[in-house]
N, C-alpha and C. Protein backbone atom coordinates (compact mmCIF):
# COMPACT_ATOMS: atom_id res chain seq x y z
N UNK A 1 134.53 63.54 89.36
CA UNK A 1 134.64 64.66 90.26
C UNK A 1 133.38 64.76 91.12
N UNK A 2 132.74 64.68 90.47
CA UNK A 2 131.03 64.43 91.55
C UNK A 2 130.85 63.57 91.96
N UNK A 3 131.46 61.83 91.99
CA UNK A 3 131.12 61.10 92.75
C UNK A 3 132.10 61.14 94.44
N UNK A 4 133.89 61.78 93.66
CA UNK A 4 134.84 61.26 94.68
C UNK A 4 135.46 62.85 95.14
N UNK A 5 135.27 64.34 94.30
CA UNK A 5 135.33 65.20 94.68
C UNK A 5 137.18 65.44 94.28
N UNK A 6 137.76 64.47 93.71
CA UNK A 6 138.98 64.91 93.25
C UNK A 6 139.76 63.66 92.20
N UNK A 7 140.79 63.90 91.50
CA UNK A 7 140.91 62.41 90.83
C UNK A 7 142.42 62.38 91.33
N UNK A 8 142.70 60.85 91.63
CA UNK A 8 144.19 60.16 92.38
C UNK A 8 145.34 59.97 91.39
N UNK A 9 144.21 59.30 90.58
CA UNK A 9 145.55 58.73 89.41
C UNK A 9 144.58 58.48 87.73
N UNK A 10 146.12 59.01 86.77
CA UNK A 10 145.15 58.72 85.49
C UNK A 10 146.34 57.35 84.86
N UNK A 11 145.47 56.45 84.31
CA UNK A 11 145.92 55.96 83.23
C UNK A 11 145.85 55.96 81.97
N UNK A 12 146.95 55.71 81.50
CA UNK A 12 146.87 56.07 80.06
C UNK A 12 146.97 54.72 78.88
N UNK A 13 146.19 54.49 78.65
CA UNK A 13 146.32 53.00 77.95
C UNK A 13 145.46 53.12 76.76
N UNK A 14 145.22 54.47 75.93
CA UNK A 14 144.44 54.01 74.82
C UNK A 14 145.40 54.21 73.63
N UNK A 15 145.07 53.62 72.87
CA UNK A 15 146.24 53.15 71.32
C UNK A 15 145.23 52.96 69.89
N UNK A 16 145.93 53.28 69.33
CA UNK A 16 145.57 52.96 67.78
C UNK A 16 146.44 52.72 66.81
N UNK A 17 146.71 50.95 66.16
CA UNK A 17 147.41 50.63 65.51
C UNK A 17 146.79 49.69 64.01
N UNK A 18 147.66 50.92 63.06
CA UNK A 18 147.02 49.68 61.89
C UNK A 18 148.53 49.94 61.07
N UNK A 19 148.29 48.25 60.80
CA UNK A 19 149.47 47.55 59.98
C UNK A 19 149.43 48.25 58.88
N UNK A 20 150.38 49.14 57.92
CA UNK A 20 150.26 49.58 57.01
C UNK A 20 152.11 49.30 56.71
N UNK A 21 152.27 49.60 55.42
CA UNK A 21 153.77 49.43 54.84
C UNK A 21 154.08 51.05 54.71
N UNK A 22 155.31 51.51 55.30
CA UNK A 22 155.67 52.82 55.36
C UNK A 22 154.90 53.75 54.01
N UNK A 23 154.86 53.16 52.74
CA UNK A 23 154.34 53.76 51.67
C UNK A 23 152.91 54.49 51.32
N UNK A 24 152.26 53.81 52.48
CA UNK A 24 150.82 54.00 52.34
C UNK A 24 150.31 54.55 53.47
N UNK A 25 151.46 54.89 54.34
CA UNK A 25 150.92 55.14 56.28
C UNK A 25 150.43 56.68 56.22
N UNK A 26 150.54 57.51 55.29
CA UNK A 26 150.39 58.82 55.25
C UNK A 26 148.57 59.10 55.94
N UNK A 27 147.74 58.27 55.21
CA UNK A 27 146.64 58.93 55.79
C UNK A 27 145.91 58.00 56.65
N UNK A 28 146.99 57.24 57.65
CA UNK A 28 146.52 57.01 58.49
C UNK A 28 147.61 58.08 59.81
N UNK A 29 148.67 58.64 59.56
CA UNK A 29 149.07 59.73 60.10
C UNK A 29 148.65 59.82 61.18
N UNK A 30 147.59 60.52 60.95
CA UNK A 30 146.45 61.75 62.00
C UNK A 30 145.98 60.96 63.17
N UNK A 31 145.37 59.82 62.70
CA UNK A 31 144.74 58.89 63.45
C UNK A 31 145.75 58.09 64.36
N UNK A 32 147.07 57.43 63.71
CA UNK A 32 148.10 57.53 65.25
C UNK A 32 148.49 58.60 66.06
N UNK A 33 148.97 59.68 65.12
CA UNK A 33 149.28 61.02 65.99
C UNK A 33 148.04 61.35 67.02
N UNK A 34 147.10 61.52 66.45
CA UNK A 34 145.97 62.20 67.69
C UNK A 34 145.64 61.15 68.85
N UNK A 35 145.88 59.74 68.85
CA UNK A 35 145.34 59.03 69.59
C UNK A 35 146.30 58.10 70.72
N UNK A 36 147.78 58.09 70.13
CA UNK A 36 148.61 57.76 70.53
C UNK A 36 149.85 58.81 71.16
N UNK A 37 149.50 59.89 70.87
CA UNK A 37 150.54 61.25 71.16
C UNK A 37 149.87 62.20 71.61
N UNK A 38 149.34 63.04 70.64
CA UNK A 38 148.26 63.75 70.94
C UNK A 38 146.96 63.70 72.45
N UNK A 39 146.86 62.33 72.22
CA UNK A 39 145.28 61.89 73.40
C UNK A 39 146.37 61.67 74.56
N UNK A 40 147.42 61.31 74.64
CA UNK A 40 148.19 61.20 75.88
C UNK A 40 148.26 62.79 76.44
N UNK A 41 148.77 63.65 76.19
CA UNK A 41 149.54 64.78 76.27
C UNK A 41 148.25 65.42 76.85
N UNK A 42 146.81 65.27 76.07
CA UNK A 42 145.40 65.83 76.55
C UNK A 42 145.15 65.33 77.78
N UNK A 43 145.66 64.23 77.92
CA UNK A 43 144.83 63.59 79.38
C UNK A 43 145.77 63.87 80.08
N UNK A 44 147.04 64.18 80.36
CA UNK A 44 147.61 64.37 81.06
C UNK A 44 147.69 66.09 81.85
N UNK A 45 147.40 66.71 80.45
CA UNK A 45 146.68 68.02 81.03
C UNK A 45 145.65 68.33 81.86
N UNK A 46 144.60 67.31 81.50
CA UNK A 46 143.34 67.35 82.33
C UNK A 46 143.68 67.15 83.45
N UNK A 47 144.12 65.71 83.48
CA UNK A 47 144.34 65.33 84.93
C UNK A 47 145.27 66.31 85.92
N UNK A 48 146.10 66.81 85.20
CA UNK A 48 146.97 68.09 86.36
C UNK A 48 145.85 68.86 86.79
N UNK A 49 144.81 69.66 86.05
CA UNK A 49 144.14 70.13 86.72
C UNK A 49 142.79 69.34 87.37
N UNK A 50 142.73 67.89 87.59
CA UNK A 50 141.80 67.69 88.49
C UNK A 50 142.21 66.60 89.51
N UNK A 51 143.79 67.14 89.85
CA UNK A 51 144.43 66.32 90.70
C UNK A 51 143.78 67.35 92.05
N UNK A 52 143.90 68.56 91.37
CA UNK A 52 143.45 70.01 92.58
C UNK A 52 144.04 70.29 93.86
N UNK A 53 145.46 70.21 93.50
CA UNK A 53 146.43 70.59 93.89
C UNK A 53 147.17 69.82 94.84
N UNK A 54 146.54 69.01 94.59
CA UNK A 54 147.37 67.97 95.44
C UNK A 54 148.12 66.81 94.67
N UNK A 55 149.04 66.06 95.53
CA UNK A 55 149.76 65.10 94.45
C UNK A 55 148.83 63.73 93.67
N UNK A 56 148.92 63.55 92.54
CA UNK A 56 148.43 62.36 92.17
C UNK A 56 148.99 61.33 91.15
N UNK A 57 148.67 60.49 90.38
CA UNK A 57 149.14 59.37 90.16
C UNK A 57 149.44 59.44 88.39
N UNK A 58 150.66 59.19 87.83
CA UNK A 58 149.93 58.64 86.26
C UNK A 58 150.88 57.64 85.95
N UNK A 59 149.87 56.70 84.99
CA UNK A 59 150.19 55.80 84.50
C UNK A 59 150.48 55.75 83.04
N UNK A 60 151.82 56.11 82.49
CA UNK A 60 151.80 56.00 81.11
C UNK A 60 151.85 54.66 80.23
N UNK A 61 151.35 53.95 79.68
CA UNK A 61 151.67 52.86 79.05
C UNK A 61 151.88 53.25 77.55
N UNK A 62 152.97 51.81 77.08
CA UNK A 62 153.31 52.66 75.96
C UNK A 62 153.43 51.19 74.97
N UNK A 63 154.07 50.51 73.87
CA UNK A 63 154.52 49.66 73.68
C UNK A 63 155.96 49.40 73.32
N UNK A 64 156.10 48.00 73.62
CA UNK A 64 158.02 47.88 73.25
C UNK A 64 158.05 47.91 71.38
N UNK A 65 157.15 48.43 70.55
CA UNK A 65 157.38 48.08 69.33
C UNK A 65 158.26 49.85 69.02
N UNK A 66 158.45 50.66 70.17
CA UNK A 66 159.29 51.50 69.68
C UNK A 66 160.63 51.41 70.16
N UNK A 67 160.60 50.14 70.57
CA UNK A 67 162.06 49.98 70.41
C UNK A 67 162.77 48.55 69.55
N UNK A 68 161.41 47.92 69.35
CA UNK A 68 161.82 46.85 68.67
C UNK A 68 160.58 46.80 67.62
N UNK A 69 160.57 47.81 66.75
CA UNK A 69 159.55 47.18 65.64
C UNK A 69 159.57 46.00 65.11
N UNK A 70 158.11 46.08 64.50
CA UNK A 70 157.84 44.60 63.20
C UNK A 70 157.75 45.34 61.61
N UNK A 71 157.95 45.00 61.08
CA UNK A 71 157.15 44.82 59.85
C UNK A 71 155.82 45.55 59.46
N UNK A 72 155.83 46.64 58.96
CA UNK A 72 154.62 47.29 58.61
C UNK A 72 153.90 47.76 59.85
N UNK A 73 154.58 48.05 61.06
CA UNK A 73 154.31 48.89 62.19
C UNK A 73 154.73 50.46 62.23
N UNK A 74 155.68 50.79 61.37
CA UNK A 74 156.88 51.68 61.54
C UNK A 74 155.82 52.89 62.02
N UNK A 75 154.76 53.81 61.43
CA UNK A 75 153.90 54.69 61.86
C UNK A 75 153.65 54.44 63.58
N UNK A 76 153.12 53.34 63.99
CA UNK A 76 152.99 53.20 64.98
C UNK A 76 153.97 52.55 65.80
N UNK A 77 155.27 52.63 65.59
CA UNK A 77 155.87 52.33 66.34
C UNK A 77 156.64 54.06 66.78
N UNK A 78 156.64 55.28 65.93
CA UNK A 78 157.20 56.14 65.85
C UNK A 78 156.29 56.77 66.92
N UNK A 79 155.00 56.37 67.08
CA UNK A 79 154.34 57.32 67.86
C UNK A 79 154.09 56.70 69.69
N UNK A 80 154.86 55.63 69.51
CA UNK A 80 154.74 55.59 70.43
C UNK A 80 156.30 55.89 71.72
N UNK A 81 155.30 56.15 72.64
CA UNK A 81 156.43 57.25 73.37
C UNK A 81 157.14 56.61 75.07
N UNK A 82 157.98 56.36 75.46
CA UNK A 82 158.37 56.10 76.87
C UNK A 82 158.45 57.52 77.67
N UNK A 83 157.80 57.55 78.18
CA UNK A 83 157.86 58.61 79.05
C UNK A 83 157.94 58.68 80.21
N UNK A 84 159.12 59.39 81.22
CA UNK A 84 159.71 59.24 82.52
C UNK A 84 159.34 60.56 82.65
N UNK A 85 158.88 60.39 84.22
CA UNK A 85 158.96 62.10 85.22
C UNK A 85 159.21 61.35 86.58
C-alpha cells in the first residue's frame, strides 16, 4: 500500500500437506484447516478491503487431489476447495 497506493490482484497459493492415514489426521486438523481454508478466506477479506473500491484481481489455487485423492491425503484433500465467483 505504501509503495503502489492500492492492491490489483491477490493470489492465493499457500498450502499445507502432510501424508497421514485417516486414523491419525486428527491433530494435524488445525494445521490444514487454518492454512488451507481458513488462510484463504483471511486473505481474501483483506484484499476486498485493499482493492479500495475499485475492481481487482484473485487468484484462487487449489489442488486436483480434491477430486482425485491418493492414499493417506484424505485430510488434505477435504480441505481443499475450488472456488468460482
Amino acid at each position: 500500500m505504501k509503495a503502489f497506493g492500492t492492491l490489483d490482484i491477490l493470489v492465493n497459493n499457500a498450502v499445507f500437506q502432510q501424508f497421514l492415514p485417516i486414523e491419525q489426521a486428527s491433530a494435524a486438523f488445525h494445521q490444514h484447516f487454518n492454512v488451507n481454508v481458513l488462510g484463504q478466506i483471511l486473505a481474501i477479506q483483506t484484499s476486498l478491503r485493499l482493492f479500495s473500491g475499485k475492481r481487482g484481481n484473485m487468484l484462487n489455487i487449489s489442488s486436483g487431489a480434491s477430486k482425485s485423492p491418493m492414499a493417506g491425503v484424505s485430510l488434505y484433500s477435504a480441505t481443499q476447495q475450488h472456488w468460482t465467483s
